[in-house]
Protein backbone atom coordinates (compact mmCIF):
# COMPACT_ATOMS: atom_id res chain seq x y z
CA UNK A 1 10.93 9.08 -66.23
CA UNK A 2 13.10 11.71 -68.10
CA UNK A 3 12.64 15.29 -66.89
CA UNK A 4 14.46 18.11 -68.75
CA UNK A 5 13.89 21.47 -66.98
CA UNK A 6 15.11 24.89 -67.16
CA UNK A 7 15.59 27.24 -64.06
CA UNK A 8 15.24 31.43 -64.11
CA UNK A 9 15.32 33.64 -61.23
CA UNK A 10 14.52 37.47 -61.51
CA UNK A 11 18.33 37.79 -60.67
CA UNK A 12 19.72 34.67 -62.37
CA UNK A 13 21.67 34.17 -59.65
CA UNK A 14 21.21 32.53 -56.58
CA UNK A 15 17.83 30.86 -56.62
CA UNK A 16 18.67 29.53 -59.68
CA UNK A 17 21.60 27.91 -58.84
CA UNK A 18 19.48 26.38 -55.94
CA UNK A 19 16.33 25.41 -58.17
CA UNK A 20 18.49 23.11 -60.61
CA UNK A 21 20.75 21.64 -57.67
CA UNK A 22 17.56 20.46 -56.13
CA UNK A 23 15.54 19.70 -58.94
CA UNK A 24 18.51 17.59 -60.04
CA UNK A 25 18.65 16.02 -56.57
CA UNK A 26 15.06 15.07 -55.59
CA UNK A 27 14.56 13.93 -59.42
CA UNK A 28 17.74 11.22 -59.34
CA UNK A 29 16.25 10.44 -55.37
CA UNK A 30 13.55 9.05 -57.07
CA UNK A 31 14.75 7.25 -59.80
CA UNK A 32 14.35 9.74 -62.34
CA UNK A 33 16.95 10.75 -64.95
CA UNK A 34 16.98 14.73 -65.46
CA UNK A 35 19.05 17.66 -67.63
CA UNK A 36 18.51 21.04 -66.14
CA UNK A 37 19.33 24.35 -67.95
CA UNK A 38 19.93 27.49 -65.93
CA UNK A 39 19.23 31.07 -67.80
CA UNK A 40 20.21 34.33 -65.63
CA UNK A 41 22.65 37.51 -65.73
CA UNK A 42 25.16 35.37 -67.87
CA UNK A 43 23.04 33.92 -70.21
CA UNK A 44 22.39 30.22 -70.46
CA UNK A 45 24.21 27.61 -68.97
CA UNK A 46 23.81 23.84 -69.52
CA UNK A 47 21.84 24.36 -72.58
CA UNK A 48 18.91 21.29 -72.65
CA UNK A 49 20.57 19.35 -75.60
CA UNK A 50 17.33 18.91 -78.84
CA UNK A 51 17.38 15.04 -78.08
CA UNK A 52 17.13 14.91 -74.64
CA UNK A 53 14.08 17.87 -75.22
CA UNK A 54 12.56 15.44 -77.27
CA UNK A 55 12.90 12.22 -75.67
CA UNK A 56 11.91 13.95 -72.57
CA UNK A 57 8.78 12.54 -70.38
CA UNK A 58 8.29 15.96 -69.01
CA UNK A 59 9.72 19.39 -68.54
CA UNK A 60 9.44 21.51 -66.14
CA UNK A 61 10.39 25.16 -65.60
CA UNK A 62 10.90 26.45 -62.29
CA UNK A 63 11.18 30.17 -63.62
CA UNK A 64 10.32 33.72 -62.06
CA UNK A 65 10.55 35.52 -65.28
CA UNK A 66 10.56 34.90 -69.24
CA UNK A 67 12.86 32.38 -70.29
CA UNK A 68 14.74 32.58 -74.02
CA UNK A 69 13.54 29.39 -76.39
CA UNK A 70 10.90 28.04 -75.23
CA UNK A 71 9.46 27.10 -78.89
CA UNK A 72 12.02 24.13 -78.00
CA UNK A 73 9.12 22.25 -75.47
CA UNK A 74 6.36 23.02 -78.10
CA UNK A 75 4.00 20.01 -78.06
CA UNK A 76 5.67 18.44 -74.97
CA UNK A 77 4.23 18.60 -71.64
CA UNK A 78 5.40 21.34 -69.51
CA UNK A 79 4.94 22.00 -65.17
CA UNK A 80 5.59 25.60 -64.86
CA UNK A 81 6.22 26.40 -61.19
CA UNK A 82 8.18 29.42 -59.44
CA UNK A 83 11.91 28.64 -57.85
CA UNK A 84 10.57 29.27 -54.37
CA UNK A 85 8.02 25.73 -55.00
CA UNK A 86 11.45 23.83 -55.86
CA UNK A 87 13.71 25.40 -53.24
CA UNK A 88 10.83 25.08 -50.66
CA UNK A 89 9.63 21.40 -51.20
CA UNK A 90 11.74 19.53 -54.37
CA UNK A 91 10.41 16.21 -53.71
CA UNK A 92 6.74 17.67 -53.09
CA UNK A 93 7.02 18.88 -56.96
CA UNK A 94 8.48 15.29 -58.51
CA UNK A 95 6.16 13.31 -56.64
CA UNK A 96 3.16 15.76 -58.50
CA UNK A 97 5.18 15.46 -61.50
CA UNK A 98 4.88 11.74 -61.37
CA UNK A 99 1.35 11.45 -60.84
CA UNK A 100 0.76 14.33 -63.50
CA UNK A 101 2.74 11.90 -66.02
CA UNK A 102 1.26 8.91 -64.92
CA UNK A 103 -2.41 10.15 -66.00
């Protein structure tokens, strides 16, 4: 599967950082591919590239507050969660993303 996702914290700071390096982990565990975005105090960083947006399976945003572009996933399907769900239980979340994908 090929996840793109985007992580936000209310600070932008450290549960963001901690959202992508997990998502990214517990996605490639499973034998997913995955680009992850982060958007905080400094703006955004690793900005989700159009092609992989759009030859993504899924995205999913593991965001506390509003994020900046989201007309980008428009049509695709999108798992909104909050950063505590990834930091808490990343391979809880792909596993659900799986089975959401697989229906």
């Amino acid at each position: 599967m090929k996840i793109v996702a985007v992580a936000a914290c209310t600070t932008g700071i450290a549960h963001t950082y901690i959202a992508k390096e997990k998502l990214i982990k517990s996605a490639e565990l499973r034998g997913h591919t995955i680009s992850c975005e982060t958007q905080g105090s400094i703006g955004i960083e690793d900005e989700l590239d159009s092609k992989d947006i759009q030859d993504a399976d899924v995205v999913i945003l593991a965001i506390d507050v509003a994020i900046d572009k989201m007309d980008r996933f428009t049509g695709k399907k999108v798992i909104k969660v909050d950063t505590s769900t990834v930091v808490k239980n990343p391979i809880g979340l792909i596993q659900k993303v799986e089975k959401v994908i697989q229906k």
